[in-house]
Protein backbone atom coordinates (compact mmCIF):
# COMPACT_ATOMS: atom_id res chain seq x y z
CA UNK A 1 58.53 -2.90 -2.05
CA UNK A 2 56.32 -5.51 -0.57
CA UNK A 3 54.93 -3.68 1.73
CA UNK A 4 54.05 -0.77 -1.05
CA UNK A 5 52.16 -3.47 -2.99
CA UNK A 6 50.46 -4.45 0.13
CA UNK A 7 49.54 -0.83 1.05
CA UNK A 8 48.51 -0.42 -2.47
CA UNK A 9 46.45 -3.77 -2.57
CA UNK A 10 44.84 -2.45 0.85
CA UNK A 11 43.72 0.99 -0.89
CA UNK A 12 42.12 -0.72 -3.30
CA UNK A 13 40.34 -3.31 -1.45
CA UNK A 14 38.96 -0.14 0.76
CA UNK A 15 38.20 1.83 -2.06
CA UNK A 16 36.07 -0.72 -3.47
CA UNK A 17 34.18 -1.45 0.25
CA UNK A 18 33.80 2.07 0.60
CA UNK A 19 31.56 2.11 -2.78
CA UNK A 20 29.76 -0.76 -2.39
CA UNK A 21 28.25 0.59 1.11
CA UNK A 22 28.26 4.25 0.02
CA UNK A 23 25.77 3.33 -2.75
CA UNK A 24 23.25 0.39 -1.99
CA UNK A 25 20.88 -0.75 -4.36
CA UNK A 26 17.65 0.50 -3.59
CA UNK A 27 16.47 -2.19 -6.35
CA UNK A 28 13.34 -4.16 -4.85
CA UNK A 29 12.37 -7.33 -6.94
CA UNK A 30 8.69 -6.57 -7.88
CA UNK A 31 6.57 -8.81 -8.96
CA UNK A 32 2.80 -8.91 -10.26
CA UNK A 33 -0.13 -8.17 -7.52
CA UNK A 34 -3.19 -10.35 -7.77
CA UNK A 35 -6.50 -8.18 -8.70
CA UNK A 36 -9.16 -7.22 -5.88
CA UNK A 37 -12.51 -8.00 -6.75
CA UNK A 38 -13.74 -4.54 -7.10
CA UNK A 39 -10.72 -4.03 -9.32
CA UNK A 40 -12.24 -6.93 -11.37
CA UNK A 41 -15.74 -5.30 -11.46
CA UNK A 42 -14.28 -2.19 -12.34
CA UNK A 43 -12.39 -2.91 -15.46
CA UNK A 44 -15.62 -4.98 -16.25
CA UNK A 45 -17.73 -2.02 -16.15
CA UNK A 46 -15.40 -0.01 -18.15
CA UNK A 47 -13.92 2.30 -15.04
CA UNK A 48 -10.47 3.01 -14.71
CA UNK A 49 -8.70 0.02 -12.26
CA UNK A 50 -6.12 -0.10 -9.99
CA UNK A 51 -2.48 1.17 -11.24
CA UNK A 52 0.79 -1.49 -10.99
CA UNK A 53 2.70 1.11 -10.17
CA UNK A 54 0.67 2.28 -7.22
CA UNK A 55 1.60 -1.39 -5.88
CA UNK A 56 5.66 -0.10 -6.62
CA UNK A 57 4.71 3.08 -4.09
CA UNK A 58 3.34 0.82 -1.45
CA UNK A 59 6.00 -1.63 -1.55
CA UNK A 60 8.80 0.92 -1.99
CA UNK A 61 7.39 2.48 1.38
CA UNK A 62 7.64 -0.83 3.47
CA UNK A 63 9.54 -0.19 6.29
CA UNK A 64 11.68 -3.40 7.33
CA UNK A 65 9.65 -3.87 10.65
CA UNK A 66 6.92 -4.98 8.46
CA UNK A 67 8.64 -7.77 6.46
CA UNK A 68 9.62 -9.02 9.80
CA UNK A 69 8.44 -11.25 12.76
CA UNK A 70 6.98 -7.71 14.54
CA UNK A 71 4.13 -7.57 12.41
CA UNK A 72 0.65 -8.95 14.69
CA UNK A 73 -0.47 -12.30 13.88
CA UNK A 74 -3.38 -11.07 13.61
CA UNK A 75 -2.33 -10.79 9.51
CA UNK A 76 -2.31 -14.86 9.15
CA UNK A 77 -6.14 -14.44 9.07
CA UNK A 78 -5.06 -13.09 5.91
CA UNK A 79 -2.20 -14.77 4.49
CA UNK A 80 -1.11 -17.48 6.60
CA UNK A 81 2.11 -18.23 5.44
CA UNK A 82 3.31 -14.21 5.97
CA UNK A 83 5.93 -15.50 8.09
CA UNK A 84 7.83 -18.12 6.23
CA UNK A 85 7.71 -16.18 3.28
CA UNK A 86 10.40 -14.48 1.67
CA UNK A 87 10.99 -10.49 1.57
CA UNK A 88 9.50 -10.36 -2.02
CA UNK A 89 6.02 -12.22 -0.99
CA UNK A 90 5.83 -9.43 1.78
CA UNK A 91 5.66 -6.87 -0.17
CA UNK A 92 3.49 -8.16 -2.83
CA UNK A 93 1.19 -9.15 0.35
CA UNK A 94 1.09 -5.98 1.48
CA UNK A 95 0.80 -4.09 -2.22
CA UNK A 96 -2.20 -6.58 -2.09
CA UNK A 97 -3.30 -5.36 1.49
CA UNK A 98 -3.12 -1.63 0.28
CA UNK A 99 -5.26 -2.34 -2.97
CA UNK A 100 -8.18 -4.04 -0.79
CA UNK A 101 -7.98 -1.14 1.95
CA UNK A 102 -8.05 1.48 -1.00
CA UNK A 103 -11.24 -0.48 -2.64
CA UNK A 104 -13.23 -0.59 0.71
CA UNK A 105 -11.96 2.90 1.93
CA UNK A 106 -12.91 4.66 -1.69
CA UNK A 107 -13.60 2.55 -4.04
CA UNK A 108 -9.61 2.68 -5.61
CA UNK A 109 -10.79 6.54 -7.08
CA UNK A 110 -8.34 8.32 -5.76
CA UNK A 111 -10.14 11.75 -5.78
CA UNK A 112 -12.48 10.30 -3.44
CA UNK A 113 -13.86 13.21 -0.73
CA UNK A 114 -16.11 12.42 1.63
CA UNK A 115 -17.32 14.81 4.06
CA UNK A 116 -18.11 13.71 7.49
CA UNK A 117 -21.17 14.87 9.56
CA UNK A 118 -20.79 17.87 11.87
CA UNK A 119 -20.72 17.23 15.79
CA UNK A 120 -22.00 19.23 18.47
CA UNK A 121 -19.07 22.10 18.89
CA UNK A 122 -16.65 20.26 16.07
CA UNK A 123 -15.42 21.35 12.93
CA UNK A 124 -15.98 19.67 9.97
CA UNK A 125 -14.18 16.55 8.12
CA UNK A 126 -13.14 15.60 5.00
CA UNK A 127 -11.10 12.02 4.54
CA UNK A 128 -9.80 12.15 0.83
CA UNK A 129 -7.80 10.15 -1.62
CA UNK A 130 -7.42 6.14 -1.67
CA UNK A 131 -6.98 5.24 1.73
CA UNK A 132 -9.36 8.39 3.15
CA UNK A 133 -6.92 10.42 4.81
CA UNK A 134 -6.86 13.54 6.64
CA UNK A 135 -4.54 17.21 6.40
CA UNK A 136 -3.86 16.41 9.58
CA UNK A 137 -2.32 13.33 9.41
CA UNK A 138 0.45 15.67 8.22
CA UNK A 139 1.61 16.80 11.05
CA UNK A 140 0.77 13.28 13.03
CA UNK A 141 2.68 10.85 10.69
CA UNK A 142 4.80 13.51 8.67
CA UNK A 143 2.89 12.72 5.28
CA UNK A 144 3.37 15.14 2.75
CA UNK A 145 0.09 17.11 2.42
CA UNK A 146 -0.36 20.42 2.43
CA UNK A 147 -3.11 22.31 3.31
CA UNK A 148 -2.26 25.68 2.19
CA UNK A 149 -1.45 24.65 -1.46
CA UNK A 150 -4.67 22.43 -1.72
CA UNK A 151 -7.17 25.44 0.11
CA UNK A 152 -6.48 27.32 -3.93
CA UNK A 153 -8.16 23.91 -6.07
CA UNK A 154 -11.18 22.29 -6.19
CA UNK A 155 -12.45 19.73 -4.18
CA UNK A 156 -12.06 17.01 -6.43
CA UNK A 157 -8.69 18.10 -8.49
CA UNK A 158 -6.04 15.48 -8.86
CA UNK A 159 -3.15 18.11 -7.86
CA UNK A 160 -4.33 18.19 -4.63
CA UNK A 161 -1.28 16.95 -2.53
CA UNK A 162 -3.43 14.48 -0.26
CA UNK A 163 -5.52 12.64 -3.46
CA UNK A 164 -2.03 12.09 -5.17
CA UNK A 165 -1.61 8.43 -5.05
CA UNK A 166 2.10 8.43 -3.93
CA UNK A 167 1.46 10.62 -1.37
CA UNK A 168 -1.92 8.95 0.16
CA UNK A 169 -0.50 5.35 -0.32
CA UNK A 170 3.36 6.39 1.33
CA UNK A 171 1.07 8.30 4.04
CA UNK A 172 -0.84 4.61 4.58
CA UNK A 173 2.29 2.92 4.93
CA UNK A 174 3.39 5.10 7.94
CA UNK A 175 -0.12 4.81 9.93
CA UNK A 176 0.09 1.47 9.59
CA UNK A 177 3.50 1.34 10.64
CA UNK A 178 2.29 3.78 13.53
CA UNK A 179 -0.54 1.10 14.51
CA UNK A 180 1.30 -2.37 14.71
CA UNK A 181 4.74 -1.56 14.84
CA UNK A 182 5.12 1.84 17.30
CA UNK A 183 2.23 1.01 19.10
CA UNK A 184 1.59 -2.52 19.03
CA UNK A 185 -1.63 -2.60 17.82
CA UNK A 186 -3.19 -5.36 16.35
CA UNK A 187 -3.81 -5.48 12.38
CA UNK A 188 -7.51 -5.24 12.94
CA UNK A 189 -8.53 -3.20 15.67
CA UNK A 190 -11.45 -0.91 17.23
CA UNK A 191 -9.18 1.31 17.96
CA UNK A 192 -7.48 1.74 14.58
CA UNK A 193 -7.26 4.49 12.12
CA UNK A 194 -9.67 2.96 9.46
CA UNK A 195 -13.19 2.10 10.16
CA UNK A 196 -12.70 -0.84 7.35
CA UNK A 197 -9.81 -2.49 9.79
CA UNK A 198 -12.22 -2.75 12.87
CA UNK A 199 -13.19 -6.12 13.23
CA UNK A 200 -17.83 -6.65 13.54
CA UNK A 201 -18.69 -4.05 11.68
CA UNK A 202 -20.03 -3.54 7.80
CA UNK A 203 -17.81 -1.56 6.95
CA UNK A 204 -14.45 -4.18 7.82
CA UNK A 205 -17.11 -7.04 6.11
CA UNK A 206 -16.22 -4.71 3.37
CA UNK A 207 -12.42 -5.17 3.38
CA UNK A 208 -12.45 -8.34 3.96
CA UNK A 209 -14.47 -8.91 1.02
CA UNK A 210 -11.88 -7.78 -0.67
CA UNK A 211 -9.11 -10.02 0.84
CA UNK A 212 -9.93 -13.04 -0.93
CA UNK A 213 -7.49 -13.22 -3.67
CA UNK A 214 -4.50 -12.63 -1.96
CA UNK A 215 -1.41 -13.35 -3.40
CA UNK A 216 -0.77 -17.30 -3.87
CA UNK A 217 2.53 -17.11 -1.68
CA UNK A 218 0.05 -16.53 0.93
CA UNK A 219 -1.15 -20.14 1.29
CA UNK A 220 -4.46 -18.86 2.53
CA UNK A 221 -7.41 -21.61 2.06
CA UNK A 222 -9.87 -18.57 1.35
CA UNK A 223 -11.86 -20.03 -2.08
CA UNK A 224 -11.91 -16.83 -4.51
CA UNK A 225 -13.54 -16.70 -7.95
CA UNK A 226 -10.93 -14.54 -9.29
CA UNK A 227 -8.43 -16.88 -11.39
CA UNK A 228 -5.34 -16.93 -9.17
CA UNK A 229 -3.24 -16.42 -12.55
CA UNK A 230 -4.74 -12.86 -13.09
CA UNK A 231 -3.07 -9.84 -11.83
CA UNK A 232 -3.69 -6.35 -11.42
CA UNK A 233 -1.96 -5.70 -14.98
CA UNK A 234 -2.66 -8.83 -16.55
CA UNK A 235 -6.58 -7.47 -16.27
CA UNK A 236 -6.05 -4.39 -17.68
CA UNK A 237 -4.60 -5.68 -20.39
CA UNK A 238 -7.66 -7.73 -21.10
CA UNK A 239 -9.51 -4.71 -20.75
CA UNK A 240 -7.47 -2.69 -23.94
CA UNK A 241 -6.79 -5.78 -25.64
CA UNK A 242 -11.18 -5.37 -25.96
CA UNK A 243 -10.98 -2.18 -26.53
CA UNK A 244 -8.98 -2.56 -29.53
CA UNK A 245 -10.67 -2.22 -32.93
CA UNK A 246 -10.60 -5.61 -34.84
């Protein structure tokens, strides 16, 4: 008999293993992302700003490489406390990261298309969406844009698959990832995917403009005029709280 109610108590004890590592929580604590300063101007002028729950894709997409000690140190010129903070700080760092690349890349309008100028014997261009990708980063990274659907609509049409926020911003992620993490890149290089991330020219003086309200976690002594209080949704809500009738 004892050994029945051992067997029995041993079942159980499985069972209940088994289901709490067959179904982890996929649960990430979020919390609020500080405003860029063109997401500041924006909702000043009226213009639509940057989505919270864009900040939920990004941070959802974090692979755990880059919440860990493998990321380049080169991102301390941006938050300099990235590696004593917790899991939670990283991501909001990063959400915050995203935002800034996304304001300098296309001014956070997602059905941004530009199209770049011909070279000698080359075909033409386009980098769309937030972060100014390409179709065929598709088959490079494995982001989910597809060429054949998007030929049929017009150039500017949110349905696209490669200006759809979740897919541009999850498509980010993995470059990224590609750049430090695969190849062991540094954060800012010449060689990287974005002009914005290559250190000495105008076009990084225009990411880096807006890096300077980075999350407070960050510790970073940069002096911003943005109120470290406001965030992302905390300035929209300004924005239809003037908006209302009174």
């Amino acid at each position: 008999m004892g050994i029945l109610v051992r067997n029995t108590w041993w079942l159980i004890a499985s069972l209940a293993l088994f289901i709490g590592v067959g179904t982890p929580s996929h649960a990430q604590a979020i919390q609020p992302v500080p405003p860029t300063p063109i997401d500041i101007k924006r909702v000043a002028l009226g213009g639509t700003p940057w989505d919270p729950q864009w900040d939920q894709i990004i941070e959802n997409a974090l692979p755990p490489e880059m919440l860990s000690s493998q990321v380049p140190r080169g991102v301390r010129r941006f938050c300099p406390r990235f590696y004593e903070m917790g899991t939670t700080d990283k991501r909001t760092f990063w959400a915050y990261f995203f935002q800034a690349l996304a304001g300098a890349e296309a001014g956070l309008n997602p059905n941004t298309s530009v199209r770049h100028r011909e070279q000698e014997g080359a075909l033409a261009m386009r980098s769309e969406g937030l972060l100014q990708l390409a179709y065929a980063d598709h088959k490079r990274y494995g982001c989910k844009f597809n060429w054949q659907v998007d030929r049929a609509l017009k150039l500017h049409d949110p349905a696209k698959t490669i200006l759809q926020p979740k897919n541009n911003l999850e498509c980010g992620v993995k470059i990224l990832f590609n750049q430090i993490i695969i190849q062991h890149k540094p954060l800012l290089s010449r060689s990287g995917y974005w002009s914005t991330l290559r250190p000495g020219g105008p076009s990084y003086l225009l990411f880096a403009k807006q890096m300077t309200n980075p999350p407070a976690a960050c510790g970073s002594s940069t002096k911003s005029v943005i109120a470290k209080s406001a965030t992302t949704k905390s300035v929209q809500d300004d924005a239809n709280r003037s908006e209302t009738p009174k």
